[in-house]
C-alpha atoms as a PDB file:
ATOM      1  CA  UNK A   1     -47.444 -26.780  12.972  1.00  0.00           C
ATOM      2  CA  UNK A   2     -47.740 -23.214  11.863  1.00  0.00           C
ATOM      3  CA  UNK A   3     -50.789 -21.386  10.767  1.00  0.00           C
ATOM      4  CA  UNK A   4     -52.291 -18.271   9.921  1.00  0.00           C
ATOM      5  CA  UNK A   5     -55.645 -16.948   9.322  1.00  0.00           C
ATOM      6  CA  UNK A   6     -56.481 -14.322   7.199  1.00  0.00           C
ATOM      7  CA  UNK A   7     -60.564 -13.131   7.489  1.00  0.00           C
ATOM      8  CA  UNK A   8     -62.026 -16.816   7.136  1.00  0.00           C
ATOM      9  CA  UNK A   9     -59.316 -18.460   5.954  1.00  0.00           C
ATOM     10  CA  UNK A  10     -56.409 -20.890   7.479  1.00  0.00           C
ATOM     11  CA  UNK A  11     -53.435 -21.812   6.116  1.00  0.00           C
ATOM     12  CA  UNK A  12     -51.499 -24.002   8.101  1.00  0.00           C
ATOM     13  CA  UNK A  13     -48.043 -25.707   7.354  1.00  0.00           C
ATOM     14  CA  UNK A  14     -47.375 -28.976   9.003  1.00  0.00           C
ATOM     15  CA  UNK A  15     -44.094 -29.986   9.535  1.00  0.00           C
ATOM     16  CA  UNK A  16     -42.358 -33.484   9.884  1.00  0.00           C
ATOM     17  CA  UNK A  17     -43.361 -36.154  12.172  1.00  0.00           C
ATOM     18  CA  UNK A  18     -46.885 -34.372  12.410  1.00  0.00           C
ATOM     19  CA  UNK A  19     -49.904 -36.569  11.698  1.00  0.00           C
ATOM     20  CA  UNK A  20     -53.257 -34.632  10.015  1.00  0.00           C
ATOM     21  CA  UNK A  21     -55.908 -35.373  11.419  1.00  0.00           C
ATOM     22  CA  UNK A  22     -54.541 -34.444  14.810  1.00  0.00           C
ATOM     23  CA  UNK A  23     -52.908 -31.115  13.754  1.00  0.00           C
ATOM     24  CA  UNK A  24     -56.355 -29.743  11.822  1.00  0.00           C
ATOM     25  CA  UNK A  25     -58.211 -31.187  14.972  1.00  0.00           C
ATOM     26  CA  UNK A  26     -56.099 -28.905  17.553  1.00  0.00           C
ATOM     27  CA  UNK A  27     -57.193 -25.956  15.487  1.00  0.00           C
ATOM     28  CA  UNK A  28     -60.551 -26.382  18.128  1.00  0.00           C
ATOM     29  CA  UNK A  29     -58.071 -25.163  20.722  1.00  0.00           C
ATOM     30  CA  UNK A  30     -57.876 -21.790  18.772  1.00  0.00           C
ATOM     31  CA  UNK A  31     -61.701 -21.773  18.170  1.00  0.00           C
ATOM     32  CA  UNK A  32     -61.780 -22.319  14.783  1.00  0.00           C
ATOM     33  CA  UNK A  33     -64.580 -25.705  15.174  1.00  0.00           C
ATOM     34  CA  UNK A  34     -65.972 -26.052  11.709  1.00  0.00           C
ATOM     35  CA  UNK A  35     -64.442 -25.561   8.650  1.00  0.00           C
ATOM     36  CA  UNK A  36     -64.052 -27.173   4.660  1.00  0.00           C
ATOM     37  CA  UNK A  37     -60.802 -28.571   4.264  1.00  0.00           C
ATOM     38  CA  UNK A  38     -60.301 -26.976   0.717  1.00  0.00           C
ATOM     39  CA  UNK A  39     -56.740 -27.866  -0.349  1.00  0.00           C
ATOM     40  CA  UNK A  40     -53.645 -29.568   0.875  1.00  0.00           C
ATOM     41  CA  UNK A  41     -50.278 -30.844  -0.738  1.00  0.00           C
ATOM     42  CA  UNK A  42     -46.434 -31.931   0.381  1.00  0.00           C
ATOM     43  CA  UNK A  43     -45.363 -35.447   1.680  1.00  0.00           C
ATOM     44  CA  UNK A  44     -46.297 -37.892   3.688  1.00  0.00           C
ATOM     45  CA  UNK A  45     -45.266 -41.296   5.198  1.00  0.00           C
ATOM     46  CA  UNK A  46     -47.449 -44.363   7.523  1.00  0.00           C
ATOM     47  CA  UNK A  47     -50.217 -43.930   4.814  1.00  0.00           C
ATOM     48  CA  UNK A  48     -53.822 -45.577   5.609  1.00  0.00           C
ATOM     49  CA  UNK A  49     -56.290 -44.956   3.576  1.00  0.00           C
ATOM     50  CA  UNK A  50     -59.703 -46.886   2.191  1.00  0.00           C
ATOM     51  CA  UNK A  51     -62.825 -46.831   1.608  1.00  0.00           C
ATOM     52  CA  UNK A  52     -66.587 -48.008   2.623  1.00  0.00           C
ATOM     53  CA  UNK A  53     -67.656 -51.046   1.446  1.00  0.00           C
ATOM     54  CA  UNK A  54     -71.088 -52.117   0.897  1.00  0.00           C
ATOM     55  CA  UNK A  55     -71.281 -53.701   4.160  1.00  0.00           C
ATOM     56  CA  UNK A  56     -70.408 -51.128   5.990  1.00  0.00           C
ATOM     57  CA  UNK A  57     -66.756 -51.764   6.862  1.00  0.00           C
ATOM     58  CA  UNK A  58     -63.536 -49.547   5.976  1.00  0.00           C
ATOM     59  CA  UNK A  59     -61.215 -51.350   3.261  1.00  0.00           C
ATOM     60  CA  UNK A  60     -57.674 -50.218   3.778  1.00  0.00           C
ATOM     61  CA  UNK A  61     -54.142 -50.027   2.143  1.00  0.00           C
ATOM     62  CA  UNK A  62     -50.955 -48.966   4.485  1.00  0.00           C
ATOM     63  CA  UNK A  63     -48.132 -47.802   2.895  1.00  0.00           C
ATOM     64  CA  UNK A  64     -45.216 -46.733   5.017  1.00  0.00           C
ATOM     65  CA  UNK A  65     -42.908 -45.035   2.613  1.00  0.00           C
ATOM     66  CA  UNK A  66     -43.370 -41.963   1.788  1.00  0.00           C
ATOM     67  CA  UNK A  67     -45.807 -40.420  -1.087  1.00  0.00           C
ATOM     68  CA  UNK A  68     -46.427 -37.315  -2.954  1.00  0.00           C
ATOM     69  CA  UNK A  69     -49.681 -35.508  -1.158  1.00  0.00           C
ATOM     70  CA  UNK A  70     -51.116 -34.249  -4.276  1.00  0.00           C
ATOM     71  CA  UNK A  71     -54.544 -33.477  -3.101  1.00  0.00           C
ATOM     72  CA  UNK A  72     -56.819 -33.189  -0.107  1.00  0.00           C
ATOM     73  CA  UNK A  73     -59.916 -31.862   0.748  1.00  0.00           C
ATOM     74  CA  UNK A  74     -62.526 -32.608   3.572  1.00  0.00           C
ATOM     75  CA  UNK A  75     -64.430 -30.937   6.308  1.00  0.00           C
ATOM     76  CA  UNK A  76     -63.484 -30.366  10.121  1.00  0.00           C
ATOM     77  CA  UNK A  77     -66.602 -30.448  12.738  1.00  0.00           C
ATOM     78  CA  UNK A  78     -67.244 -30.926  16.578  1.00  0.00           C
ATOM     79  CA  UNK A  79     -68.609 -34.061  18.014  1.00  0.00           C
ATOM     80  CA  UNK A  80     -69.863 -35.121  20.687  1.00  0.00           C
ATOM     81  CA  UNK A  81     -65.959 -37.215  20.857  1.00  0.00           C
ATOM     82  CA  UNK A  82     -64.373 -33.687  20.351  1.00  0.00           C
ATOM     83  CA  UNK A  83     -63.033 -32.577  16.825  1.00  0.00           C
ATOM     84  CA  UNK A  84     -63.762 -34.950  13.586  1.00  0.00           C
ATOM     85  CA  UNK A  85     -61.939 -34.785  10.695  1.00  0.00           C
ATOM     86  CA  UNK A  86     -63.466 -36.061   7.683  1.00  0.00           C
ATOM     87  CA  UNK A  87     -60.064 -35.966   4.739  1.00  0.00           C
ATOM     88  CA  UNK A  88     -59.847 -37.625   1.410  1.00  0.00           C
ATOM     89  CA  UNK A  89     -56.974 -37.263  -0.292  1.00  0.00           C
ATOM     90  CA  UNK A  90     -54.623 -38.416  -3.260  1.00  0.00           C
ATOM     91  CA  UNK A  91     -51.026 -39.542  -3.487  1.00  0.00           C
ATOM     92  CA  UNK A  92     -47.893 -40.270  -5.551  1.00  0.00           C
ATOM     93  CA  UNK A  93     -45.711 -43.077  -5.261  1.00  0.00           C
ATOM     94  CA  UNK A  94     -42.286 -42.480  -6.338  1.00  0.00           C
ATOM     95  CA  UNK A  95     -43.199 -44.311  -9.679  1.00  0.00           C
ATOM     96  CA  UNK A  96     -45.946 -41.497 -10.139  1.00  0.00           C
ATOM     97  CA  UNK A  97     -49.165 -44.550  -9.725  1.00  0.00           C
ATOM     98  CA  UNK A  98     -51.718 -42.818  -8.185  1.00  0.00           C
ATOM     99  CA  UNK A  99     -53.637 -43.787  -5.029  1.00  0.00           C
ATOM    100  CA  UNK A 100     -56.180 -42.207  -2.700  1.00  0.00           C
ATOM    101  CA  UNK A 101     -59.404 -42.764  -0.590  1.00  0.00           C
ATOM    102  CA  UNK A 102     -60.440 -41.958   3.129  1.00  0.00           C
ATOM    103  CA  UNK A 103     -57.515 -40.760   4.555  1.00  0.00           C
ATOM    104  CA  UNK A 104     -57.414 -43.066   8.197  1.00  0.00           C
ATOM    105  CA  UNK A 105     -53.600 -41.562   8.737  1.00  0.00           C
ATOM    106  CA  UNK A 106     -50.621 -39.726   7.665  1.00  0.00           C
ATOM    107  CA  UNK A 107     -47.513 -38.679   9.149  1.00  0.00           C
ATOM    108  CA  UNK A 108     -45.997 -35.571   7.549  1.00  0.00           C
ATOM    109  CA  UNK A 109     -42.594 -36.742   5.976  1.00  0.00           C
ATOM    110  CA  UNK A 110     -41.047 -33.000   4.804  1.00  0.00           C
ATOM    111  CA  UNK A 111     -43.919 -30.293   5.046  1.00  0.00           C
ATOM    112  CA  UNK A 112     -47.623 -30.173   4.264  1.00  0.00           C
ATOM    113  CA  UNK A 113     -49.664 -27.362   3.549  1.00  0.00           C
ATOM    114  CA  UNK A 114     -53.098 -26.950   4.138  1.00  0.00           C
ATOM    115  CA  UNK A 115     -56.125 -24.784   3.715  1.00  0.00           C
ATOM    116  CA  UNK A 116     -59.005 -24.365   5.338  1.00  0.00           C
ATOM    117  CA  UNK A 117     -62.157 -22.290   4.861  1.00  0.00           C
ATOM    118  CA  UNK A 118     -63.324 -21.880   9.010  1.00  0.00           C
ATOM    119  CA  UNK A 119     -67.767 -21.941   8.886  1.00  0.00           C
ATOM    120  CA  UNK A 120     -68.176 -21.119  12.157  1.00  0.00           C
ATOM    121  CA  UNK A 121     -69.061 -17.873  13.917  1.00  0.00           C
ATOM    122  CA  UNK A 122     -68.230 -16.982  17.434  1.00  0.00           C
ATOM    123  CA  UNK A 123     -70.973 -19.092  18.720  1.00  0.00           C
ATOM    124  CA  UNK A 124     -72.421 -21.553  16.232  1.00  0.00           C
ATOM    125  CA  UNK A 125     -71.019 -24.329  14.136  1.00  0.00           C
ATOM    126  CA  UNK A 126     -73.493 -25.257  10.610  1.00  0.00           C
ATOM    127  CA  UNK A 127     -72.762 -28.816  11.392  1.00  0.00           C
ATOM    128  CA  UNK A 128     -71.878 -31.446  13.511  1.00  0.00           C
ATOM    129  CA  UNK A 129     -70.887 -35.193  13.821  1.00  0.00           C
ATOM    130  CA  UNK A 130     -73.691 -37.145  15.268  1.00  0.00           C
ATOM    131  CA  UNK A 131     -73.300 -41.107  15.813  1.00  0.00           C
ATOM    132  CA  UNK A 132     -76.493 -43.260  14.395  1.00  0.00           C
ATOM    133  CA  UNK A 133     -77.900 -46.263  15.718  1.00  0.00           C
ATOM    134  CA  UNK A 134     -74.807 -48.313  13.251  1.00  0.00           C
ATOM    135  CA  UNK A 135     -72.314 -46.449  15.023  1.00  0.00           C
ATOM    136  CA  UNK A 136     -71.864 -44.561  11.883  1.00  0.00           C
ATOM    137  CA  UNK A 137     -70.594 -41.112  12.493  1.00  0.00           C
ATOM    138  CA  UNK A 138     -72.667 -38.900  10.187  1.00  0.00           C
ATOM    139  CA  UNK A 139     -72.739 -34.948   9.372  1.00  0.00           C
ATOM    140  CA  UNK A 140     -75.561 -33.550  10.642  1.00  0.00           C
ATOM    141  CA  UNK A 141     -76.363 -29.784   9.969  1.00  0.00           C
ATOM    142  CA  UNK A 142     -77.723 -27.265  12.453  1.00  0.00           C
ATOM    143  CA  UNK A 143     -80.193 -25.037  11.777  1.00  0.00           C
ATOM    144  CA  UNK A 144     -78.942 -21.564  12.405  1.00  0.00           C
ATOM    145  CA  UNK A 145     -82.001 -19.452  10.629  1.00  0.00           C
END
């Protein structure tokens, strides 16, 4: 991974191999603890992705080929677990059909590249993950006024 950050801004390429969750997470390491995931493209293999169902469980599809990353966008905050990334995105198969969800995994197959817009100051984050009584982990926002 490479990034650079320009005033509030981070734009990071991920390279192959990388998985993204785990590379936006390490971004903690550099301070940068809360930020909207605004954009992200490139290609990606080991694929899980879903979605919530009404009982409360995570539906999901693997696809281990590699896909088109044509969208992404999500938020990055601290837990009480360490750094939570919360990523939806949308991909290509090679026969251009569409697919997308909760993004659960993805290994970067060629490059990725990412932005982020970072939220938090030197000292406090707007938000955080907070479990709930489901085990749910929910954003919670802090009150910084």
């Amino acid at each position: 991974m490479d990034w650079q950050r320009v005033d509030d801004d981070v734009f990071l390429r991920l390279d192959q191999g990388e998985e993204i969750h785990t590379a936006i997470q390490s971004l903690a390491e550099h301070g940068i603890t809360t930020a909207a995931i605004t954009s992200g493209i490139g290609r990606v293999r080991d694929i899980e992705f879903g979605f919530l169902d009404s009982t409360g469980i995570y539906q999901t599809v693997i696809h281990t080929g590699p896909m088109e990353l044509i969208s992404t966008q999500g938020n990055l905050a601290p837990s009480s677990d360490g750094p939570f990334t919360h990523i939806h995105s949308v991909f290509s198969d090679d026969n251009h059909v569409v697919h997308g969800g909760h993004l659960v995994t993805a290994t970067i197959e060629v490059v990725a590249e990412i932005h982020l817009r970072v939220l938090n100051s030197q000292s406090d984050d707007p938000m955080e993950r907070v479990k709930t009584e489901n085990d749910f982990v929910r954003l919670s926002f802090c009150d910084l006024r």
